[in-house]
Protein backbone atom coordinates (compact mmCIF):
# COMPACT_ATOMS: atom_id res chain seq x y z
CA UNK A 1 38.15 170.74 121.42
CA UNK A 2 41.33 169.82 120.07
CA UNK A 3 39.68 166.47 118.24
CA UNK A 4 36.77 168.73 116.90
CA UNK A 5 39.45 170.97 115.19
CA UNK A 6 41.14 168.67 113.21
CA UNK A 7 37.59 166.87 112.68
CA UNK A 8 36.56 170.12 110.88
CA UNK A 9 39.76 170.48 109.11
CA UNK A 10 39.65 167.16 107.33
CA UNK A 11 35.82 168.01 106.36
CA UNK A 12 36.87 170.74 105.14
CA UNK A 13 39.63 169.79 103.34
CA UNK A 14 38.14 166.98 101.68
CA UNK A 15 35.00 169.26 100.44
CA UNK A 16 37.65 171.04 98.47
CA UNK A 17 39.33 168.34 97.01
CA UNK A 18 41.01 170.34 94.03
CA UNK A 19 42.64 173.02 96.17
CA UNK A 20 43.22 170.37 98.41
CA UNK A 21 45.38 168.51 96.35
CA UNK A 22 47.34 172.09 94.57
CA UNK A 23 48.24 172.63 98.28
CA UNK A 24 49.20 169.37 99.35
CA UNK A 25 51.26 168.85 95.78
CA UNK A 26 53.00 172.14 95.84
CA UNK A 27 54.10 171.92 99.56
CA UNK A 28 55.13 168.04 99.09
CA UNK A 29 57.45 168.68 96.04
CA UNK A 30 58.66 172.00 98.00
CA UNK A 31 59.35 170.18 101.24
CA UNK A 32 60.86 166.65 98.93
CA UNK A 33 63.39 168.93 97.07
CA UNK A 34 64.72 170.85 100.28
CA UNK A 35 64.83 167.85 102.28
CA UNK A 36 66.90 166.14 99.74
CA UNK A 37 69.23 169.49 100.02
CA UNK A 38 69.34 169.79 103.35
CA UNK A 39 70.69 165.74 104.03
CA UNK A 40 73.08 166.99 101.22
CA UNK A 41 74.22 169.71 103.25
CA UNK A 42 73.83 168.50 106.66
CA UNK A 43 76.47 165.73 104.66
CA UNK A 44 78.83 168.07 104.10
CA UNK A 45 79.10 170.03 107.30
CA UNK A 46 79.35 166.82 109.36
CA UNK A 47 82.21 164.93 107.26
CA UNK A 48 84.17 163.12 109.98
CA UNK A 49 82.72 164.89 113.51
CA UNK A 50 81.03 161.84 114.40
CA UNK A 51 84.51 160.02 115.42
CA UNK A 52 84.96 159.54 119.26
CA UNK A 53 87.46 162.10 120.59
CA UNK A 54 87.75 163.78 116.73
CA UNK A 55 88.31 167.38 118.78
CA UNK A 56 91.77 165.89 119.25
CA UNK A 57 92.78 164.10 116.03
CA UNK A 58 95.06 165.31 114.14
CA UNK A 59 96.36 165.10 110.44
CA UNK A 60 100.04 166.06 109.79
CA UNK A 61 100.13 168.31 107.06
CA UNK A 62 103.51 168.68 105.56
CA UNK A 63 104.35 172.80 103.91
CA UNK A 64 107.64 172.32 101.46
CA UNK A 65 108.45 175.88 100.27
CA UNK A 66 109.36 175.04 96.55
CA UNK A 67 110.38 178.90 95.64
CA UNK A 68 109.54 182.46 97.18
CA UNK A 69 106.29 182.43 95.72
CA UNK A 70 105.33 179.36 95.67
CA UNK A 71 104.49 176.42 98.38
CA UNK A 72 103.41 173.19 97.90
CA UNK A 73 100.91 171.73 100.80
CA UNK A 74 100.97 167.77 101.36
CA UNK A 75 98.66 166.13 102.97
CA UNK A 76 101.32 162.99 103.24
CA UNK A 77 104.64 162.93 105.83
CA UNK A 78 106.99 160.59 106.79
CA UNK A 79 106.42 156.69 107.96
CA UNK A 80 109.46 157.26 110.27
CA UNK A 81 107.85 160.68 111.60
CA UNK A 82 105.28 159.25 113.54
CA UNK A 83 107.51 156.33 115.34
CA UNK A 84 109.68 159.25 117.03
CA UNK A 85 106.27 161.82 117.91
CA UNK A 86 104.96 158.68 119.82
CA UNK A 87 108.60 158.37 121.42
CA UNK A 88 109.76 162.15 122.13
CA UNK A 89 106.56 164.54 121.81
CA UNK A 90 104.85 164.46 125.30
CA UNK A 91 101.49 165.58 124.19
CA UNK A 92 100.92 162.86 121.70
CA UNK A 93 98.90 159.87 122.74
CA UNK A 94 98.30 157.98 119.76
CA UNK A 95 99.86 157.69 116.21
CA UNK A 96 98.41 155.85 113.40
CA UNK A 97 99.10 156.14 109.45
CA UNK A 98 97.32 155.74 106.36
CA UNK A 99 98.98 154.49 102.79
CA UNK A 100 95.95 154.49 100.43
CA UNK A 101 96.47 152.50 97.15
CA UNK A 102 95.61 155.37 94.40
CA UNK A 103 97.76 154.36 91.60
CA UNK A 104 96.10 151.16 90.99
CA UNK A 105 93.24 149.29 92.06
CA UNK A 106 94.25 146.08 94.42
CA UNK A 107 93.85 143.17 92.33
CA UNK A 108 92.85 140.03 94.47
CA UNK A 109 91.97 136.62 93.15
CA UNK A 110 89.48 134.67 94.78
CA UNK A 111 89.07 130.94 93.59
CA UNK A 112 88.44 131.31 89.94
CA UNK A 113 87.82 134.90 89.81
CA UNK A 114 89.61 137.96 89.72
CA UNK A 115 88.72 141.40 91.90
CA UNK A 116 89.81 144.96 91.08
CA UNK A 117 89.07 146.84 94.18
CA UNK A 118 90.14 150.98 93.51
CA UNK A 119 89.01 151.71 97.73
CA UNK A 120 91.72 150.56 99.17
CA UNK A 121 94.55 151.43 102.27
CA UNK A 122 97.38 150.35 103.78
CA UNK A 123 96.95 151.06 107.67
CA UNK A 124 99.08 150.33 110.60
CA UNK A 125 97.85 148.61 114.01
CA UNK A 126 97.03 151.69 115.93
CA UNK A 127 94.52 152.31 112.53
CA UNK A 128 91.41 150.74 114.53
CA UNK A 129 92.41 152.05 118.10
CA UNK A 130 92.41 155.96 116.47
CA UNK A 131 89.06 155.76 114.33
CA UNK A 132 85.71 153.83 115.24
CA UNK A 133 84.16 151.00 113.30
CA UNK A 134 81.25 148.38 113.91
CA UNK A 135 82.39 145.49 113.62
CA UNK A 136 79.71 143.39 112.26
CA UNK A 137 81.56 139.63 112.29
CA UNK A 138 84.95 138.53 112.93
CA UNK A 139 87.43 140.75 115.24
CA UNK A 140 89.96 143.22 114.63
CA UNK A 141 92.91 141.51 116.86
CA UNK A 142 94.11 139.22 113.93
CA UNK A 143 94.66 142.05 111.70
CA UNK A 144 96.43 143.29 113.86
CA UNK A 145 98.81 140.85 114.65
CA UNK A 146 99.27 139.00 111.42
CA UNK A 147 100.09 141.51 108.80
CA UNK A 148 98.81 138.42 105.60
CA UNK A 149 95.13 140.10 106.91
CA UNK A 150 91.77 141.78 105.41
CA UNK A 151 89.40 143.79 107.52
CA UNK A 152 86.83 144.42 104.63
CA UNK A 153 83.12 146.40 104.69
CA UNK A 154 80.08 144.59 104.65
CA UNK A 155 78.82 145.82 101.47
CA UNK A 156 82.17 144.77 99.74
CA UNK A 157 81.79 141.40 101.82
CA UNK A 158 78.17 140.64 99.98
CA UNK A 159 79.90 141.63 96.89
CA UNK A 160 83.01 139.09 96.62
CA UNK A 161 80.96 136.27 98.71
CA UNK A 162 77.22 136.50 97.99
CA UNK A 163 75.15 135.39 101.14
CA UNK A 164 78.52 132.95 102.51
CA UNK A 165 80.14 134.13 105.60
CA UNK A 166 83.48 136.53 104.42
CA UNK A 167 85.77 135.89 107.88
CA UNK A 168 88.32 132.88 107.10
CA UNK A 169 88.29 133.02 103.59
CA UNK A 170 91.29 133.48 101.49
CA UNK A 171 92.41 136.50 98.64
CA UNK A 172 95.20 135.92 97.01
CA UNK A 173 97.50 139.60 96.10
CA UNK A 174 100.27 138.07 93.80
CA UNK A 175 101.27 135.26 95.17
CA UNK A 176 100.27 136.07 98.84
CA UNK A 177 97.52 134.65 100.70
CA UNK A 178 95.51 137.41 103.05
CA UNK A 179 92.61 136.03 105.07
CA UNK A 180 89.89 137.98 106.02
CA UNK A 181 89.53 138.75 109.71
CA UNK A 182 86.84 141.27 110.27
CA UNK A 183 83.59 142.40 108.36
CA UNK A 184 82.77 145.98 109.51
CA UNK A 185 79.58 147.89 108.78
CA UNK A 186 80.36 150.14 105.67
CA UNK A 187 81.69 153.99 107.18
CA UNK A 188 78.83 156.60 106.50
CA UNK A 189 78.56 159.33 103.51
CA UNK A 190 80.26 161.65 106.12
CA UNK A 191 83.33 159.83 106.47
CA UNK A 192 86.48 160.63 105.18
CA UNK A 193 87.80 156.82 104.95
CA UNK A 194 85.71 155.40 102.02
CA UNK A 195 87.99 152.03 101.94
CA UNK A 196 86.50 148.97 100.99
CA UNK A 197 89.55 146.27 101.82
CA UNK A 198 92.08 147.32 104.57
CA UNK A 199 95.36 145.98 104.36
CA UNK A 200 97.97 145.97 107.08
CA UNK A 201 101.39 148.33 106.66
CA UNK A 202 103.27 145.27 108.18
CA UNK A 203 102.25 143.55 105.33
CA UNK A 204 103.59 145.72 102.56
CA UNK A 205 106.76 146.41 104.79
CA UNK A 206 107.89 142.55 105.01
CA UNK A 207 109.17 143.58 101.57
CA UNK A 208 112.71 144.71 102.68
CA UNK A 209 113.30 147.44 99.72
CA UNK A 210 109.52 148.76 100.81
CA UNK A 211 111.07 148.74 104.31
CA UNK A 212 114.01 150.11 103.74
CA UNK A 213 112.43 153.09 101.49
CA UNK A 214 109.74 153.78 104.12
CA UNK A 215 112.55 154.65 106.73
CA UNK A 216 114.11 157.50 104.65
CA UNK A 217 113.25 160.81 105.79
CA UNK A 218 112.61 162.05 102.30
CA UNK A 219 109.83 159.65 101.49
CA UNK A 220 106.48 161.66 102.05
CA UNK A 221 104.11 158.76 100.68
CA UNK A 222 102.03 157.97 104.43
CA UNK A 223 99.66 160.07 105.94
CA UNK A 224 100.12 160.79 109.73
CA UNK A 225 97.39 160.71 112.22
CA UNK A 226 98.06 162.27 116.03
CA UNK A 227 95.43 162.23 118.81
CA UNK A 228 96.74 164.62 121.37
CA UNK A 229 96.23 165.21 125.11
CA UNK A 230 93.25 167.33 125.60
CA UNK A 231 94.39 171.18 125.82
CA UNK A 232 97.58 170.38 123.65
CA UNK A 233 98.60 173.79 121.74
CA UNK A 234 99.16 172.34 117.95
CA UNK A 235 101.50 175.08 117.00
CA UNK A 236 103.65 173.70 119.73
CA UNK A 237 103.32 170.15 118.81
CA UNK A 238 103.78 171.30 114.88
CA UNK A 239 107.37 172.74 116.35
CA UNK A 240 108.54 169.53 117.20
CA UNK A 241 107.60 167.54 114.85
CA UNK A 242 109.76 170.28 113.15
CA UNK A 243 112.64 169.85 115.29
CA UNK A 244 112.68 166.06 115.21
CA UNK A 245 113.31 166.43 111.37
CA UNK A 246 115.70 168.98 111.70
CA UNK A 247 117.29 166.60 113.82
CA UNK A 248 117.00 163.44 111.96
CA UNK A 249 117.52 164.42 108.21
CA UNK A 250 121.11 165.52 107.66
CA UNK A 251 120.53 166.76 104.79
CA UNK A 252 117.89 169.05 105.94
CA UNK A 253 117.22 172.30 104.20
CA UNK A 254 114.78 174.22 105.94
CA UNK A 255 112.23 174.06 103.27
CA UNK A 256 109.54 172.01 105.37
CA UNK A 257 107.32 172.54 108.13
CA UNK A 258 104.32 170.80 109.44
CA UNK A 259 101.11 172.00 110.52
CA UNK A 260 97.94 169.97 112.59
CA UNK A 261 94.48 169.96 111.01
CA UNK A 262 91.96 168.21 112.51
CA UNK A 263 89.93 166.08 111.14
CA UNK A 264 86.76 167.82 110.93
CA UNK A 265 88.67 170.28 108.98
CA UNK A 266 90.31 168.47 106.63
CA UNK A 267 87.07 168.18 104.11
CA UNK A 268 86.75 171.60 103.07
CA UNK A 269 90.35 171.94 102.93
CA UNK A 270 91.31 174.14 99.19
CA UNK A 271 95.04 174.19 99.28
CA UNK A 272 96.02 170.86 99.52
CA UNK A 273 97.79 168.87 96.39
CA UNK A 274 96.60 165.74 95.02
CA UNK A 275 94.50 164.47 98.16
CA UNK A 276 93.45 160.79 98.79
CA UNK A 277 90.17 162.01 100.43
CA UNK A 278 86.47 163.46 99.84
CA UNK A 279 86.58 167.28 99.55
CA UNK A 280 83.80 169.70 99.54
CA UNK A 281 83.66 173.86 98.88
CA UNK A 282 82.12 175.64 101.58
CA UNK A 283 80.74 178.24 98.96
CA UNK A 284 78.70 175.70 97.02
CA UNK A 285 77.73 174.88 100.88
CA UNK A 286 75.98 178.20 102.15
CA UNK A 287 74.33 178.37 98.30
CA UNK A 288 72.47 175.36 98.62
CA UNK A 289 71.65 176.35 102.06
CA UNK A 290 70.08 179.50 100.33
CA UNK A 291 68.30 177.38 97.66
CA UNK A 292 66.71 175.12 100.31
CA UNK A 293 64.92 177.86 102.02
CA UNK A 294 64.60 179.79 99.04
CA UNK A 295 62.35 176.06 97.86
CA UNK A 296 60.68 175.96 100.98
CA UNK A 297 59.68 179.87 101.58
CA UNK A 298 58.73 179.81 97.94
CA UNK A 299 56.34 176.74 98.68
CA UNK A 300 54.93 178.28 102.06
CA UNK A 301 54.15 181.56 99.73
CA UNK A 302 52.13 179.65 96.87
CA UNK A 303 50.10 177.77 100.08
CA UNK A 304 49.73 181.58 101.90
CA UNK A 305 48.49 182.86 98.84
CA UNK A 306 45.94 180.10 97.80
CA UNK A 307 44.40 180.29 101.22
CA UNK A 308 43.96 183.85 101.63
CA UNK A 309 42.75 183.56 98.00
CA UNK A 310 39.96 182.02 99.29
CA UNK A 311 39.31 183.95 102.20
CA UNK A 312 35.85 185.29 101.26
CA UNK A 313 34.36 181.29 100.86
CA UNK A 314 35.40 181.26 104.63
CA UNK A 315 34.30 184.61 105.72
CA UNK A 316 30.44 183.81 105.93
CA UNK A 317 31.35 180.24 108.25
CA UNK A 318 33.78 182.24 110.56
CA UNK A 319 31.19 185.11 111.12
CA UNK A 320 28.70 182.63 111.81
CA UNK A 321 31.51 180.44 114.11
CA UNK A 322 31.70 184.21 116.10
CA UNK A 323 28.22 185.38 116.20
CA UNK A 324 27.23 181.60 118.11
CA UNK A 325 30.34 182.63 120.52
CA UNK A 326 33.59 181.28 119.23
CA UNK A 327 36.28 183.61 119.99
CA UNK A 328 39.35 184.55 118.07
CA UNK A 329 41.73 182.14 119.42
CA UNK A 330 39.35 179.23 119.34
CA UNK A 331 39.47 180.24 115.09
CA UNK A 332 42.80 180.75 114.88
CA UNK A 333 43.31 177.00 116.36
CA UNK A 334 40.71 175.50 114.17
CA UNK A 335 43.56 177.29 110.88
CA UNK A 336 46.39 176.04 112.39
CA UNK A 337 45.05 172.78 112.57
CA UNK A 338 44.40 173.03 109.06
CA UNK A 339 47.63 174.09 108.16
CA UNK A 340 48.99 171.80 110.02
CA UNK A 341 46.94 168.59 108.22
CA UNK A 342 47.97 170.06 104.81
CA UNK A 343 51.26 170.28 105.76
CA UNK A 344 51.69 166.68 107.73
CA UNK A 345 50.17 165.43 103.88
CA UNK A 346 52.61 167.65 102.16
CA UNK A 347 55.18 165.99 104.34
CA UNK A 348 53.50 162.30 103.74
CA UNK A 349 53.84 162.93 99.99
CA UNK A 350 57.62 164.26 100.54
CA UNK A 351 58.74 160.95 102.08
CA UNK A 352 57.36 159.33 99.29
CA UNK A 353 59.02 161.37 96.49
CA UNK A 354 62.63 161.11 98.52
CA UNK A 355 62.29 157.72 98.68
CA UNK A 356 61.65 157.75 94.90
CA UNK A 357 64.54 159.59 94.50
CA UNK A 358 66.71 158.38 96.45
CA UNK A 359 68.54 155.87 94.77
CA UNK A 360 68.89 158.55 92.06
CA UNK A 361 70.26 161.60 94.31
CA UNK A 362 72.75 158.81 95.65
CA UNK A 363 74.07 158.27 92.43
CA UNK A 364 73.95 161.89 91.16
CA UNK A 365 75.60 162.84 94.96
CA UNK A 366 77.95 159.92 94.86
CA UNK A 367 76.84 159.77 98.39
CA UNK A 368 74.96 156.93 100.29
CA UNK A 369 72.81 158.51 102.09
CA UNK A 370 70.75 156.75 105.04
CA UNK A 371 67.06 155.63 104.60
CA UNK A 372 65.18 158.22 105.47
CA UNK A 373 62.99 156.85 108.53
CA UNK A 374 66.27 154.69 109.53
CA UNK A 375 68.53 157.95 110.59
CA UNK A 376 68.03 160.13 113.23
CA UNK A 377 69.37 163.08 111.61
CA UNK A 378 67.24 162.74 108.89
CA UNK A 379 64.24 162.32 111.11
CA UNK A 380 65.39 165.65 112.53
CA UNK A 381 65.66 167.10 109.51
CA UNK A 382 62.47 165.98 108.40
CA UNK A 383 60.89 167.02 111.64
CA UNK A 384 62.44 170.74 111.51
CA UNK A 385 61.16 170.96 108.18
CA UNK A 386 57.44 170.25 109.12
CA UNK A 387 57.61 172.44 111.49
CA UNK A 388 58.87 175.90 110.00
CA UNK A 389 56.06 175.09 106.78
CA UNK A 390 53.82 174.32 109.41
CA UNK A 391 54.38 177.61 111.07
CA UNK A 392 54.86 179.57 107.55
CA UNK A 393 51.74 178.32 106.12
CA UNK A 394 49.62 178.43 109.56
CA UNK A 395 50.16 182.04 110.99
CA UNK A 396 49.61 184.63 108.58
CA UNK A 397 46.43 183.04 107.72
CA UNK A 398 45.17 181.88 110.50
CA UNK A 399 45.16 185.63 111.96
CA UNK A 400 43.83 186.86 109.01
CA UNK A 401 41.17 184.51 108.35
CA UNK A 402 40.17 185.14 112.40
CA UNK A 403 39.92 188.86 112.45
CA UNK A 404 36.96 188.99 110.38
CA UNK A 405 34.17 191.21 111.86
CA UNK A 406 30.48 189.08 111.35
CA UNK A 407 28.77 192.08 110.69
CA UNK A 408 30.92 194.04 108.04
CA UNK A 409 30.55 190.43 106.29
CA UNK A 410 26.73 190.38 106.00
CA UNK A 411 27.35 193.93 104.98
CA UNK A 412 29.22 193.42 101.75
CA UNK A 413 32.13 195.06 102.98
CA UNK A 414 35.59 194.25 101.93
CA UNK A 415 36.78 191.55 103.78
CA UNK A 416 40.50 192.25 103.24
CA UNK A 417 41.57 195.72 104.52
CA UNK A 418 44.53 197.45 102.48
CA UNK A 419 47.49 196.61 105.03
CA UNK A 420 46.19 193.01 104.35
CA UNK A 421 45.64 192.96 100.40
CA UNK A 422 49.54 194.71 100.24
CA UNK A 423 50.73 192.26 102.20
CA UNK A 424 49.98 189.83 99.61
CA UNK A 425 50.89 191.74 96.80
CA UNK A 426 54.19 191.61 98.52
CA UNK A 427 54.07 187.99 98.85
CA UNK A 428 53.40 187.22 95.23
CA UNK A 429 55.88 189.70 94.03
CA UNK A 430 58.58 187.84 96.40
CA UNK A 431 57.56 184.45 95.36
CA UNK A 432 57.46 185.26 91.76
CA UNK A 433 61.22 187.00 92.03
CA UNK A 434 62.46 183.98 93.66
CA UNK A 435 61.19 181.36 91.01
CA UNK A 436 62.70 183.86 88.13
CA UNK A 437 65.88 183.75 90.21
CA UNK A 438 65.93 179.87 90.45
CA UNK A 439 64.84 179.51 86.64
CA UNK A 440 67.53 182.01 85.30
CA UNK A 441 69.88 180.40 87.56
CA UNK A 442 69.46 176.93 86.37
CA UNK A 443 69.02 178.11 82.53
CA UNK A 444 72.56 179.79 83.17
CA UNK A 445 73.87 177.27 84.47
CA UNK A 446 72.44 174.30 82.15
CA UNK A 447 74.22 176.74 79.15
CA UNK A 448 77.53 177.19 80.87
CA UNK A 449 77.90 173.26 81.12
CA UNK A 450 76.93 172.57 77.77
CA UNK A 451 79.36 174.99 76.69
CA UNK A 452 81.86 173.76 78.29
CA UNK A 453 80.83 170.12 77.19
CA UNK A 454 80.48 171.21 73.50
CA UNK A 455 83.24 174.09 73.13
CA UNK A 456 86.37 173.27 70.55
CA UNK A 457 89.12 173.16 72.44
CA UNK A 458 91.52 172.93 69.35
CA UNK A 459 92.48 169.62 69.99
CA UNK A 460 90.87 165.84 70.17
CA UNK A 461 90.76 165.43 74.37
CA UNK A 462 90.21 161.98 73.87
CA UNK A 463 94.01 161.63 72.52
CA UNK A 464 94.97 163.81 75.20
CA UNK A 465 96.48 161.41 78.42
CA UNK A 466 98.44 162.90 81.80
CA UNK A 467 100.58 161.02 83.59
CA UNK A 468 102.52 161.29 87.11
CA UNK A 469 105.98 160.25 88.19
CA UNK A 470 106.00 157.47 90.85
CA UNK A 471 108.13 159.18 94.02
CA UNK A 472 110.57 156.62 93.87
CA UNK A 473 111.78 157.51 90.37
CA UNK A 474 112.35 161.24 91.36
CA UNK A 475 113.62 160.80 95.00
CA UNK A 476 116.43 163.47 95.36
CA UNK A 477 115.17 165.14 92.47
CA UNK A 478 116.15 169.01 92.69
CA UNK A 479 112.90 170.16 91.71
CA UNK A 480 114.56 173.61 90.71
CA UNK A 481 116.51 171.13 87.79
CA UNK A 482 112.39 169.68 87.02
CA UNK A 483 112.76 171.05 83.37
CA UNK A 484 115.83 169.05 82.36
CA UNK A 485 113.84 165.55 83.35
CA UNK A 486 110.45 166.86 81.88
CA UNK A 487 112.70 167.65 78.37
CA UNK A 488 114.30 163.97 78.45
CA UNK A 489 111.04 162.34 79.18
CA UNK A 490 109.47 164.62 76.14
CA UNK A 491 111.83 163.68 73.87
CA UNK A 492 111.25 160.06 74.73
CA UNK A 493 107.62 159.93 73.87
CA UNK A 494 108.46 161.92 70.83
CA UNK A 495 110.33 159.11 69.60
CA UNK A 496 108.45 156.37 70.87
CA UNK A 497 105.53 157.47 68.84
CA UNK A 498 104.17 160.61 67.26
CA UNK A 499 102.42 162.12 70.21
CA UNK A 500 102.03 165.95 70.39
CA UNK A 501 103.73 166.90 73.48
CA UNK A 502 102.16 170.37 74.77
């Protein structure tokens, strides 16, 4: 029976070739463009929750209270810090920091060339033993005892070395040799820790000024990971990590605190000043959500529509289907089945426009996205997108199409009752006010970026530069004094050159 259905439905569907082809094309696109905004989202929402144990990683946040109104959130702490949580704070298991190069890009010479890498981190030896990575060739353990080491990605080991094996060869950084250790496979789109080259600590730290500056308690320039005991209460961790500075710093003002965020937090954090990592806004989040189901109901609609459109070409074959004995369910399986061929097609057609576009939406996204057979949360996405326009384009006229009455056919009566003909009044009216919502919205917001592109600002942006202070040129700076350095350093520039200091 089953066999015979979809039999019928391809006969069918290839006698009408043209409305074939309108459904198949309008449901594909439909299905291509939420797809693509769905792995977007599905991107977003997952940042860093595929880590083993991430439930109990923890970033230190550091809170230094600049002035009654105003508070200045770090994601950076102390090197020293996490030495004495490991030591005195029970509930800590494992401590591992982060220094990512941001300033400047790591320049490495290999043989005759040069590389500029700008993804790249100093980590300590705990690094590997806190986060996950497949390692692809090589091992970790070197790195982890020789501090002259590289644990690179596999995409930035094709890069530098072509098709030759990466482990054992040698970069040079100055005039220091590192060796490469480890290849690992590159981290996914949802990972926090986009580093192409990772460098140990130990290695910038056998420079004894670096040393010596990294165990000051006033130098916030490392970022401090904690994996706690299961059940551990963070506020009472956050306390003593509190009380170990209070402890340590003499000249301690009560100005800081810390606070825990875990990991899967930390990418749609808002508040936090001049991050190293990926963040996202959960707003721009839930809208796409919208406009992916807004894409796909609109695409379901136009299919409805078109079908029931056609419904009295099919009345005359499903009174004849009834008066030789089929019953209503055996019609409403033979509609399903052809809703679900068009939209299997549709779906055909949508993997091929992705993959079209991927390479495109990567580079638009900045994100690199999985193949889309090669990842099984695409395939799930894929697969949960089949089936709610399967069941959105299948239902409403499958019942409708099976509830005619043979007789009032032959009789010339109307075939659509008024319950049914408002019904899709309603739906055109709702897919028509969602495609003038989605065209406004994109017209207003294609004019608001050209404005902002083409707007005089009053002055040349191009001869416009910013510029930051390196933390070891304003250690023990009383930032409530700022003006009197920002004055001197204006006054400078003026007379180095004629710059218009604003």
């Amino acid at each position: 029976m089953i066999k015979n259905y979809f039999k019928i439905a391809l006969r069918n569907l290839v006698r009408h070739k043209r409305m074939t082809f309108i459904n198949v094309a309008g449901l594909g696109i439909g299905m291509a463009a939420s797809v693509l905004i769905v792995l977007w989202v599905q991107n977003e929402l997952s940042f860093d929750k595929d880590q083993p144990d991430a439930d109990n990683i923890y970033r230190v946040t550091t809170n230094l209270s600049i002035s009654k109104t105003e508070t200045w959130i770090w994601e950076h702490s102390q090197y020293i810090l996490g030495d004495h949580a490991a030591k005195e704070i029970p509930e800590v298991e494992n401590v591992t920091r982060l220094k990512p190069k941001v300033y400047d890009p790591l320049i490495m010479h290999y043989g005759n060339n040069v590389i500029s890498e700008k993804k790249s981190a100093y980590v300590d030896a705990q690094w590997f033993s806190m986060f996950h990575y497949d390692v692809i060739d090589g091992s970790v353990e070197p790195f982890i005892k020789n501090p002259f080491s590289l644990v690179i990605t596999a995409s930035t080991a094709k890069k530098y070395f072509g098709n030759q094996e990466a482990v054992g060869k040698i970069l040079r950084v100055d005039t220091v040799n590192y060796q490469v250790q480890a290849v690992v496979k590159d981290n996914p789109a949802n990972s926090s820790f986009q580093y192409n080259v990772l460098i140990p600590i130990a290695a910038e730290l056998t420079n004894p000024d670096t040393k010596r500056e990294a165990l000051v308690w006033n130098n916030y320039s490392y970022t401090t990971f904690v994996r706690l005991k299961p059940g551990s209460n963070t506020k009472t961790v956050s306390a003593k990590l509190l009380q170990i500075l209070r402890t340590n710093r003499k000249d301690f003002d009560g100005k800081s605190a810390y606070r825990l965020v875990n990991i899967r937090d930390m990418h749609f954090e808002n508040d936090i000043q001049n991050s190293n990592f990926i963040h996202g806004n959960r707003t721009i989040v839930n809208v796409f959500i919208i406009l992916a189901a807004l894409l796909l109901i609109t695409a379901c609609i136009n299919y409805v529509n078109l079908t029931t459109a056609r419904a009295s070409i099919r009345s005359k074959e499903v009174s004849i289907r009834k008066i030789i004995g089929a019953d209503r369910m055996q019609l409403f399986g033979q509609f399903m089945s052809e809703s679900f061929v068009v939209s299997v097609l549709a779906l055909v057609l949508a993997l091929v426009l992705i993959q079209m576009s991927l390479p495109w939406f990567r580079s638009f996204t900045g994100k690199e996205f999985a193949q889309p057979l090669s990842s099984p949360v695409i395939l799930l996405i894929i697969g949960a997108t089949l089936v709610v326009s399967f069941l959105l384009n299948g239902l409403y006229p499958a019942l409708l199409l099976s509830s005619f009455q043979p007789m009032n056919v032959f009789r010339g009566k109307s075939l659509l009752n008024f319950k049914d003909s408002g019904l899709r009044k309603v739906l055109v009216i709702i897919q028509f006010t969602i495609s003038v919502i989605l065209i406004i919205g994109t017209i207003v917001i294609y004019t608001q970026i050209r404005y902002m592109q083409k707007i005089d600002l009053g002055y040349d942006r191009s001869q416009v530069f910013t510029f930051s202070f390196p933390w070891w040129k304003i250690k023990g700076l009383d930032f409530n004094k700022s003006d009197v350095l920002l004055n001197t350093v204006k006054e400078d520039l003026k007379e180095q050159s004629k710059l218009r200091i604003i």
